[in-house]
PDB file of N, CA and C in Angstrom:
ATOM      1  N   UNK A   1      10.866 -16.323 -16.417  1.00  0.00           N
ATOM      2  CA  UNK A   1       9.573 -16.954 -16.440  1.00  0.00           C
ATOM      3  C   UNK A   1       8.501 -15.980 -16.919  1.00  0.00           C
ATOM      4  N   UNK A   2       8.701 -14.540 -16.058  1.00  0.00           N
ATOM      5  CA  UNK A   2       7.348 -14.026 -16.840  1.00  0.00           C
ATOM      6  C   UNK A   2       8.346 -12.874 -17.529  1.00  0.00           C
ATOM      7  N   UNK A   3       9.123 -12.362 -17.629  1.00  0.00           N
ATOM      8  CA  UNK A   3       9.900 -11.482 -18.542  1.00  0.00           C
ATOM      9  C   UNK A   3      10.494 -12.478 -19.845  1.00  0.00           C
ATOM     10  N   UNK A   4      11.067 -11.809 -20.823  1.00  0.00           N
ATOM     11  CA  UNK A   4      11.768 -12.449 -21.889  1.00  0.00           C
ATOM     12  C   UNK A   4      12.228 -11.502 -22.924  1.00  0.00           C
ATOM     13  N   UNK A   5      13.609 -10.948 -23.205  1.00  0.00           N
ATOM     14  CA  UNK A   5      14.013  -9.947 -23.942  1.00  0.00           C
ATOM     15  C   UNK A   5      13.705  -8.419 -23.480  1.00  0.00           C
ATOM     16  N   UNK A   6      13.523  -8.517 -22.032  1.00  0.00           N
ATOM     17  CA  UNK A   6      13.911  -7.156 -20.944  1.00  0.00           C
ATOM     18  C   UNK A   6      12.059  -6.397 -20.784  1.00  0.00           C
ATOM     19  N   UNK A   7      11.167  -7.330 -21.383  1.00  0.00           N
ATOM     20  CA  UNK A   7       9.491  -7.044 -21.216  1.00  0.00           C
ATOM     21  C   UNK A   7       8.755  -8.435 -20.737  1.00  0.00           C
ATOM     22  N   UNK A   8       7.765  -7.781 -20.186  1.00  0.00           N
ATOM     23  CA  UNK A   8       7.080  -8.988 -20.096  1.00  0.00           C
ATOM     24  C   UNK A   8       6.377  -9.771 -21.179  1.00  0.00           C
ATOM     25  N   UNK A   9       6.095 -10.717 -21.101  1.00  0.00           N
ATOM     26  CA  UNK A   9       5.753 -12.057 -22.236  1.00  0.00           C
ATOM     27  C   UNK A   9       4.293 -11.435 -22.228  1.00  0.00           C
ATOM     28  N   UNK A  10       3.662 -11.441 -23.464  1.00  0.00           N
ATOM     29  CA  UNK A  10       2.148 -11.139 -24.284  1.00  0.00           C
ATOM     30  C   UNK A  10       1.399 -11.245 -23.127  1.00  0.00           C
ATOM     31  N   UNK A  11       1.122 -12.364 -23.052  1.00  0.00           N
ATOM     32  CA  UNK A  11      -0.036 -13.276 -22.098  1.00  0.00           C
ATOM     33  C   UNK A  11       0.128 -12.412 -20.409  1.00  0.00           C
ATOM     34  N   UNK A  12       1.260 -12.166 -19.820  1.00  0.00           N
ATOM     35  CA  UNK A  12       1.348 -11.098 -18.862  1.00  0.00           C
ATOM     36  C   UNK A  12       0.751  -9.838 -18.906  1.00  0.00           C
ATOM     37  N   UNK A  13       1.234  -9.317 -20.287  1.00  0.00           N
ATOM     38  CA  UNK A  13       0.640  -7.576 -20.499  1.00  0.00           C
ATOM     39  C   UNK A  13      -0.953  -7.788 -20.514  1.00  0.00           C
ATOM     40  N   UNK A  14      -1.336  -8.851 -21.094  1.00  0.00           N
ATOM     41  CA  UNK A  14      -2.481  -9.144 -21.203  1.00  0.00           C
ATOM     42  C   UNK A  14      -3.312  -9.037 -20.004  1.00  0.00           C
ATOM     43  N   UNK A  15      -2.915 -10.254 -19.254  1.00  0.00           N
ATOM     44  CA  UNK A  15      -3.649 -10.278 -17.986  1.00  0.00           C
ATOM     45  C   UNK A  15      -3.143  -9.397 -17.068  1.00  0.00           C
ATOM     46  N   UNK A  16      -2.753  -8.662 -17.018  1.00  0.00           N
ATOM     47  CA  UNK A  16      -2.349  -7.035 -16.111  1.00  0.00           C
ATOM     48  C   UNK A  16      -2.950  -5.846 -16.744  1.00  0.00           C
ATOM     49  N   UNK A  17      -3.489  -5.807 -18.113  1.00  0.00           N
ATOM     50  CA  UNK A  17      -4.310  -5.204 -18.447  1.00  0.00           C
ATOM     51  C   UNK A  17      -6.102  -5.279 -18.344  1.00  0.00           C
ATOM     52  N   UNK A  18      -6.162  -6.866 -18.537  1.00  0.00           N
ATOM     53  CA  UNK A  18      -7.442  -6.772 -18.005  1.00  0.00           C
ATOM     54  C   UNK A  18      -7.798  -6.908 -16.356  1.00  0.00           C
ATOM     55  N   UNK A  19      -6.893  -7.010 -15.565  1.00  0.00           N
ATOM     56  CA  UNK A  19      -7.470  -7.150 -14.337  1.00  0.00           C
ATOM     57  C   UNK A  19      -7.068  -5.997 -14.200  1.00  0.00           C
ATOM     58  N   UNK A  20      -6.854  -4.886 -14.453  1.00  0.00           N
ATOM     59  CA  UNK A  20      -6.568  -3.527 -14.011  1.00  0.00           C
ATOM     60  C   UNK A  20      -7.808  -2.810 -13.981  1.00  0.00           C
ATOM     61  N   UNK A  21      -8.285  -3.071 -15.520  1.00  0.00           N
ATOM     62  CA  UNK A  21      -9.800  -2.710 -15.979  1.00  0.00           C
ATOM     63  C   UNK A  21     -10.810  -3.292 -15.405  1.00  0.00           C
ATOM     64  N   UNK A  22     -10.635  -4.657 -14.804  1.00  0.00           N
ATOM     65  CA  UNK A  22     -11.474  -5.133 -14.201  1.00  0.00           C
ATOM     66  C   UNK A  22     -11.689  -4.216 -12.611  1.00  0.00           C
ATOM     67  N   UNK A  23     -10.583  -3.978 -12.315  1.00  0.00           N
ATOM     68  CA  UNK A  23     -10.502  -3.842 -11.046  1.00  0.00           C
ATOM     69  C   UNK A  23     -11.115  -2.366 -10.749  1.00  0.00           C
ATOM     70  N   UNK A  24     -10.993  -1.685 -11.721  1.00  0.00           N
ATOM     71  CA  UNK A  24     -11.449   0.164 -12.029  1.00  0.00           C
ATOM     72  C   UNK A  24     -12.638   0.153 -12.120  1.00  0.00           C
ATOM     73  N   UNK A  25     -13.037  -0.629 -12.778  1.00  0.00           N
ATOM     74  CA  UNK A  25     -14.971  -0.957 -12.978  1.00  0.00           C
ATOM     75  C   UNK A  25     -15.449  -1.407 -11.949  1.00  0.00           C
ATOM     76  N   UNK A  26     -14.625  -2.742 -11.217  1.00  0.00           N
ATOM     77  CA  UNK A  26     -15.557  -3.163  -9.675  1.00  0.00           C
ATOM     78  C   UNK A  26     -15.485  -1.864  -8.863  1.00  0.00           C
ATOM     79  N   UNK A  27     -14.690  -1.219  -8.698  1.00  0.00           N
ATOM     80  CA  UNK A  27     -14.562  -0.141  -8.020  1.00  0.00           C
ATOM     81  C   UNK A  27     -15.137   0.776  -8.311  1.00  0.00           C
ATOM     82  N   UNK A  28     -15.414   1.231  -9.689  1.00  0.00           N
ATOM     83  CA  UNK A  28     -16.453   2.088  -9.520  1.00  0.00           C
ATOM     84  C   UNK A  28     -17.750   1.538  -9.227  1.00  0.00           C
ATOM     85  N   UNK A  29     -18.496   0.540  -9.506  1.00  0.00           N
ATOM     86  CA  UNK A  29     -19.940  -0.667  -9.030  1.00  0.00           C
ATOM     87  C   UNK A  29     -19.972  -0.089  -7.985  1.00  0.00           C
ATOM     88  N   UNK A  30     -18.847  -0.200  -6.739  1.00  0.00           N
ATOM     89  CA  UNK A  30     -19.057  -0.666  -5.562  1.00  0.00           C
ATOM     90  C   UNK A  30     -18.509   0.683  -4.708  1.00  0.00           C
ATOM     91  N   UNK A  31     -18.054   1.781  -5.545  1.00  0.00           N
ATOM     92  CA  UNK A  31     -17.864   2.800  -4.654  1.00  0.00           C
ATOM     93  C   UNK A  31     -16.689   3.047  -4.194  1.00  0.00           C
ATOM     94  N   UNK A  32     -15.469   2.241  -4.500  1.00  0.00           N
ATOM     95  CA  UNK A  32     -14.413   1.463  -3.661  1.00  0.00           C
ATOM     96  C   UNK A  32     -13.027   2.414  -4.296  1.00  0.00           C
ATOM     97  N   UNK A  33     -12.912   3.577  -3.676  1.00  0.00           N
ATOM     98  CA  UNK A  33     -11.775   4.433  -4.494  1.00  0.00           C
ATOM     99  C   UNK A  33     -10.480   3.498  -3.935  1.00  0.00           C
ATOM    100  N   UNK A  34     -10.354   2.248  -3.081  1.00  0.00           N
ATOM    101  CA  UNK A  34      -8.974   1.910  -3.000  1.00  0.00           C
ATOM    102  C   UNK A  34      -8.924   0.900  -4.204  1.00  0.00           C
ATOM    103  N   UNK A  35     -10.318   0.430  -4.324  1.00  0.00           N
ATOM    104  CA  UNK A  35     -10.277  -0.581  -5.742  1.00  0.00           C
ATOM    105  C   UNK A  35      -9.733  -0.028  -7.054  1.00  0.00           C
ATOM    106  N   UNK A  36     -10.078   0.985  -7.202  1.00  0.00           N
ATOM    107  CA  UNK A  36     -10.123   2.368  -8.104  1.00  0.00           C
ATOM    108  C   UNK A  36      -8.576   2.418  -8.364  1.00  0.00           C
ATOM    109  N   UNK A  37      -7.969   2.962  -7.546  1.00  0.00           N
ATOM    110  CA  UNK A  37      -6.503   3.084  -7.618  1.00  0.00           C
ATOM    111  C   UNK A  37      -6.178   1.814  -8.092  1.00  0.00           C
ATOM    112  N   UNK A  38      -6.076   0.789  -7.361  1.00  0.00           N
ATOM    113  CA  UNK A  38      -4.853  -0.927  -7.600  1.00  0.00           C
ATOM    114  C   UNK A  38      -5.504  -0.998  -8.967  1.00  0.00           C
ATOM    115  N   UNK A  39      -6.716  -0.556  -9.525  1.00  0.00           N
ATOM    116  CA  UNK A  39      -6.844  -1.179 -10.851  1.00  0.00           C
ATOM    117  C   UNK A  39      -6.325  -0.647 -11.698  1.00  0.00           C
ATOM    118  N   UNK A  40      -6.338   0.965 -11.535  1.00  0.00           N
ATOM    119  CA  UNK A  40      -5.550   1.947 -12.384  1.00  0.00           C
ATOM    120  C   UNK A  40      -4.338   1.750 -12.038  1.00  0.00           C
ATOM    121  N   UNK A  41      -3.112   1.671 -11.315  1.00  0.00           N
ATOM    122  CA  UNK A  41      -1.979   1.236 -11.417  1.00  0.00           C
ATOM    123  C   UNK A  41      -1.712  -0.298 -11.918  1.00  0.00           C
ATOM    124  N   UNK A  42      -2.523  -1.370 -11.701  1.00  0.00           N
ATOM    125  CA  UNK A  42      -2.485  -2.406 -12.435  1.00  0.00           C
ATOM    126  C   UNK A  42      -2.480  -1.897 -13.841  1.00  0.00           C
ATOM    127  N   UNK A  43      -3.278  -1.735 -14.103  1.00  0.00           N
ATOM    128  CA  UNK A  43      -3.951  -1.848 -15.808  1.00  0.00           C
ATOM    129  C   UNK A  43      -2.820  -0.703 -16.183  1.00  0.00           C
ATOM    130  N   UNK A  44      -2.759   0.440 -15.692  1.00  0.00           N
ATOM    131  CA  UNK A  44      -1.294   1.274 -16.364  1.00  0.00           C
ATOM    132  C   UNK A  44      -0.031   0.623 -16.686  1.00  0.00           C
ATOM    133  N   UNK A  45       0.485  -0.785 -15.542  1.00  0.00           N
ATOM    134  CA  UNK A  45       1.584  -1.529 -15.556  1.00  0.00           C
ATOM    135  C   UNK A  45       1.671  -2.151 -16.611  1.00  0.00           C
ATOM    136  N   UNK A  46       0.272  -2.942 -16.990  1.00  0.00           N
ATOM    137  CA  UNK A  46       0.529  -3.567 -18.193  1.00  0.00           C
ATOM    138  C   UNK A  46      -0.212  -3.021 -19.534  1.00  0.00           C
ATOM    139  N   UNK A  47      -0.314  -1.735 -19.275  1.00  0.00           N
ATOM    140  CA  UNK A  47      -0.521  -0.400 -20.643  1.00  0.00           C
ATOM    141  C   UNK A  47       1.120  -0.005 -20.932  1.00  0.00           C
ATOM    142  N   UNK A  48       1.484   0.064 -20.189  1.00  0.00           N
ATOM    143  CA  UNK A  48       2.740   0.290 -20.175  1.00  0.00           C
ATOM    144  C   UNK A  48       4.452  -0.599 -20.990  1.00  0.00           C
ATOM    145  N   UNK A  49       3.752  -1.691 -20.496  1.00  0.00           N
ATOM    146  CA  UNK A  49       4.452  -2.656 -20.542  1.00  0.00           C
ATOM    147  C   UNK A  49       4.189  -3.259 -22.513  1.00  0.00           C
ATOM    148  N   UNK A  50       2.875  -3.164 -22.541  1.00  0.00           N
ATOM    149  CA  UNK A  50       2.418  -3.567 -23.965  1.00  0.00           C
ATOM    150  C   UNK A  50       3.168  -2.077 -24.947  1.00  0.00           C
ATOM    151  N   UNK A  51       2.865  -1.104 -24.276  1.00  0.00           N
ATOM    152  CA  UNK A  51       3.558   0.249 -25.823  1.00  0.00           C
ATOM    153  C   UNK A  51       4.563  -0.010 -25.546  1.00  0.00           C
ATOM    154  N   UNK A  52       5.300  -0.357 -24.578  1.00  0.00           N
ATOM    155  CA  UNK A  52       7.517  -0.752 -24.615  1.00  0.00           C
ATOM    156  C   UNK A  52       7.682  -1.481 -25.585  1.00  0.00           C
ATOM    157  N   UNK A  53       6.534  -2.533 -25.154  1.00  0.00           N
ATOM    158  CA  UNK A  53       6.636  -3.506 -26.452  1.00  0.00           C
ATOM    159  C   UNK A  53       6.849  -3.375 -27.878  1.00  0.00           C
ATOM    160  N   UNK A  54       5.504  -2.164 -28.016  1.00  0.00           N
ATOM    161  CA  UNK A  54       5.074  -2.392 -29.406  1.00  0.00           C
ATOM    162  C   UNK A  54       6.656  -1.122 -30.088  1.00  0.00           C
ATOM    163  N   UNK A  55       7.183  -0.173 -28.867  1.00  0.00           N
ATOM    164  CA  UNK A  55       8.381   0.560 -29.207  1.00  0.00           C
ATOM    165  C   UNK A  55       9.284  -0.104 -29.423  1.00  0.00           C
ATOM    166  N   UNK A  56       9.527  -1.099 -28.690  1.00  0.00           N
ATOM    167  CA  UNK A  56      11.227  -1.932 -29.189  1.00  0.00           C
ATOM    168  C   UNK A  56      12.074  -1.835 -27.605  1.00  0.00           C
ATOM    169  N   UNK A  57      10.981  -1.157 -26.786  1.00  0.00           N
ATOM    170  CA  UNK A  57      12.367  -0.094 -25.750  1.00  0.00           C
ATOM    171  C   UNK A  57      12.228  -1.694 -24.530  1.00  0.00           C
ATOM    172  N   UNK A  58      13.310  -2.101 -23.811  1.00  0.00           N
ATOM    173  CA  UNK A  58      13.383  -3.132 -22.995  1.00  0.00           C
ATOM    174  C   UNK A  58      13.464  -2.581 -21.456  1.00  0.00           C
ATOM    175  N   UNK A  59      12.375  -2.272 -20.911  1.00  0.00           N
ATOM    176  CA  UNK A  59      12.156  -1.520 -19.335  1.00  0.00           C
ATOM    177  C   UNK A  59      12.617  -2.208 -18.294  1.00  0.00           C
ATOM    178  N   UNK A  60      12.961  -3.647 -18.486  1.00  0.00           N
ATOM    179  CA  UNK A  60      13.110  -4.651 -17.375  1.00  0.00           C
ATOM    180  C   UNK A  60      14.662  -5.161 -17.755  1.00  0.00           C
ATOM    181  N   UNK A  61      15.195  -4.830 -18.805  1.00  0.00           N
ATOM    182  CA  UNK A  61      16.796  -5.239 -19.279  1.00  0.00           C
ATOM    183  C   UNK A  61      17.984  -4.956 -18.634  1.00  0.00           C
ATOM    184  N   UNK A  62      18.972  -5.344 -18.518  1.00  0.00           N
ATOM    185  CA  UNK A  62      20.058  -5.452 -17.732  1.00  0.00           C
ATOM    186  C   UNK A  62      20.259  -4.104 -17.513  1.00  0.00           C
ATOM    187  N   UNK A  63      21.385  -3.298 -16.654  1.00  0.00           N
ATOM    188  CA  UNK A  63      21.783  -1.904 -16.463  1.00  0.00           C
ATOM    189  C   UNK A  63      22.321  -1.914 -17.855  1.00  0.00           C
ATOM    190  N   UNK A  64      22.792  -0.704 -17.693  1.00  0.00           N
ATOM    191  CA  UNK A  64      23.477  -0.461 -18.999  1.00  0.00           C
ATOM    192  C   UNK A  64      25.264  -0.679 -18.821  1.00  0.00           C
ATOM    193  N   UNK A  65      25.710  -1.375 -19.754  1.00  0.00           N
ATOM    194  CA  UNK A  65      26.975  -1.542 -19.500  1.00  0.00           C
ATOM    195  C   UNK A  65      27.931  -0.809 -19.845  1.00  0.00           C
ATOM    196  N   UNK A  66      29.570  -0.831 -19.410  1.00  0.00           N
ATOM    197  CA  UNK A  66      30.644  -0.140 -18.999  1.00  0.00           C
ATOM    198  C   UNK A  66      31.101   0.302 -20.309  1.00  0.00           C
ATOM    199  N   UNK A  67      31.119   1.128 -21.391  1.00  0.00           N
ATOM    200  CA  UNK A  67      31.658   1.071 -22.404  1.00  0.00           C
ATOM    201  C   UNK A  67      33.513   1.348 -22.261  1.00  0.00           C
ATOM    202  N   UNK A  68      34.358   0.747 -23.207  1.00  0.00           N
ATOM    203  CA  UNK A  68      35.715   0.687 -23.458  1.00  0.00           C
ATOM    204  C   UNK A  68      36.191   1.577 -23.678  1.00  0.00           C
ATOM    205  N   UNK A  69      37.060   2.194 -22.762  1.00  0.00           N
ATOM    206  CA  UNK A  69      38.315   3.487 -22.770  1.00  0.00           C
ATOM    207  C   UNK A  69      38.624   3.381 -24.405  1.00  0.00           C
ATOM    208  N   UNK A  70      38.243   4.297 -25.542  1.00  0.00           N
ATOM    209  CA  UNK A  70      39.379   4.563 -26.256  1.00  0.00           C
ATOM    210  C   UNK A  70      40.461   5.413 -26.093  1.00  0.00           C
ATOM    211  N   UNK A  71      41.352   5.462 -27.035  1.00  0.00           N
ATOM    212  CA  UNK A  71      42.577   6.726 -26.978  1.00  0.00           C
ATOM    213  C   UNK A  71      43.267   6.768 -26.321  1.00  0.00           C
ATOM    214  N   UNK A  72      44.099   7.469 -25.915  1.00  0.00           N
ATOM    215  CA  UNK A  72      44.773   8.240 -24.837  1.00  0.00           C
ATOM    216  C   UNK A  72      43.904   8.655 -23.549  1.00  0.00           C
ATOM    217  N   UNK A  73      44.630   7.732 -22.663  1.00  0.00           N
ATOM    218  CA  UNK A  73      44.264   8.251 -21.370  1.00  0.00           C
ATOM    219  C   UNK A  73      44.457   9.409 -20.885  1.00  0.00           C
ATOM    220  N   UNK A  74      45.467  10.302 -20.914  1.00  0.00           N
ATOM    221  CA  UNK A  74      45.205  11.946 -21.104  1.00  0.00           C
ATOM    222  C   UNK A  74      44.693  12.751 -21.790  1.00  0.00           C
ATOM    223  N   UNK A  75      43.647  13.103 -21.961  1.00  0.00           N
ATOM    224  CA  UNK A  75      42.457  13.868 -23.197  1.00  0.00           C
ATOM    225  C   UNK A  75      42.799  14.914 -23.228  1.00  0.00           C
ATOM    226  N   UNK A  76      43.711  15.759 -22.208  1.00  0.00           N
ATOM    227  CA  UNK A  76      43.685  16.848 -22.336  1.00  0.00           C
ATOM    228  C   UNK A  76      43.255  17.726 -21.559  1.00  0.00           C
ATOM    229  N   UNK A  77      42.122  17.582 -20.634  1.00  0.00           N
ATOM    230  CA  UNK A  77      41.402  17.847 -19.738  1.00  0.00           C
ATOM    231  C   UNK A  77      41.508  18.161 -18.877  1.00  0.00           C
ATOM    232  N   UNK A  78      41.502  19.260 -17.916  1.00  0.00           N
ATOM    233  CA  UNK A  78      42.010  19.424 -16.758  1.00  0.00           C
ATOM    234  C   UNK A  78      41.413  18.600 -15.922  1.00  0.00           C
TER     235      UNK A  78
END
């Protein structure tokens, strides 16, 4: 619903970016260093989330999977 191809969907990064900024500015208005923080970790989440994007890299995508034994199961190896 709000992820799609291991990022979040536009309209998410979006609105996690501006209420982050929103939230850093009421906080500074009002003096409010706990406002201060949730806006700066908001607005970083979806700063974050938008450059994954614009990289290609998928932050929210499955683990990484099991790759297939080639060769010989004895390598040699102690």
């Amino acid at each position: 619903m709000l992820i799609r191809n291991g990022n979040f969907k536009r309209w998410v990064r979006g609105v996690l970016s501006l209420v982050g900024i929103a939230l850093l500015f009421g906080g500074l208005r009002y003096d409010s260093y706990l406002v201060i923080l949730l806006g700066f970790l908001i607005g970083s989440v979806g700063m974050y989330a938008s450059k994954a994007s614009m990289l290609g890299i998928k932050p929210f995508s499955d683990g990484p999977k099991a790759q297939p034994k080639s060769g010989k199961e004895d390598s040699g190896l102690p």
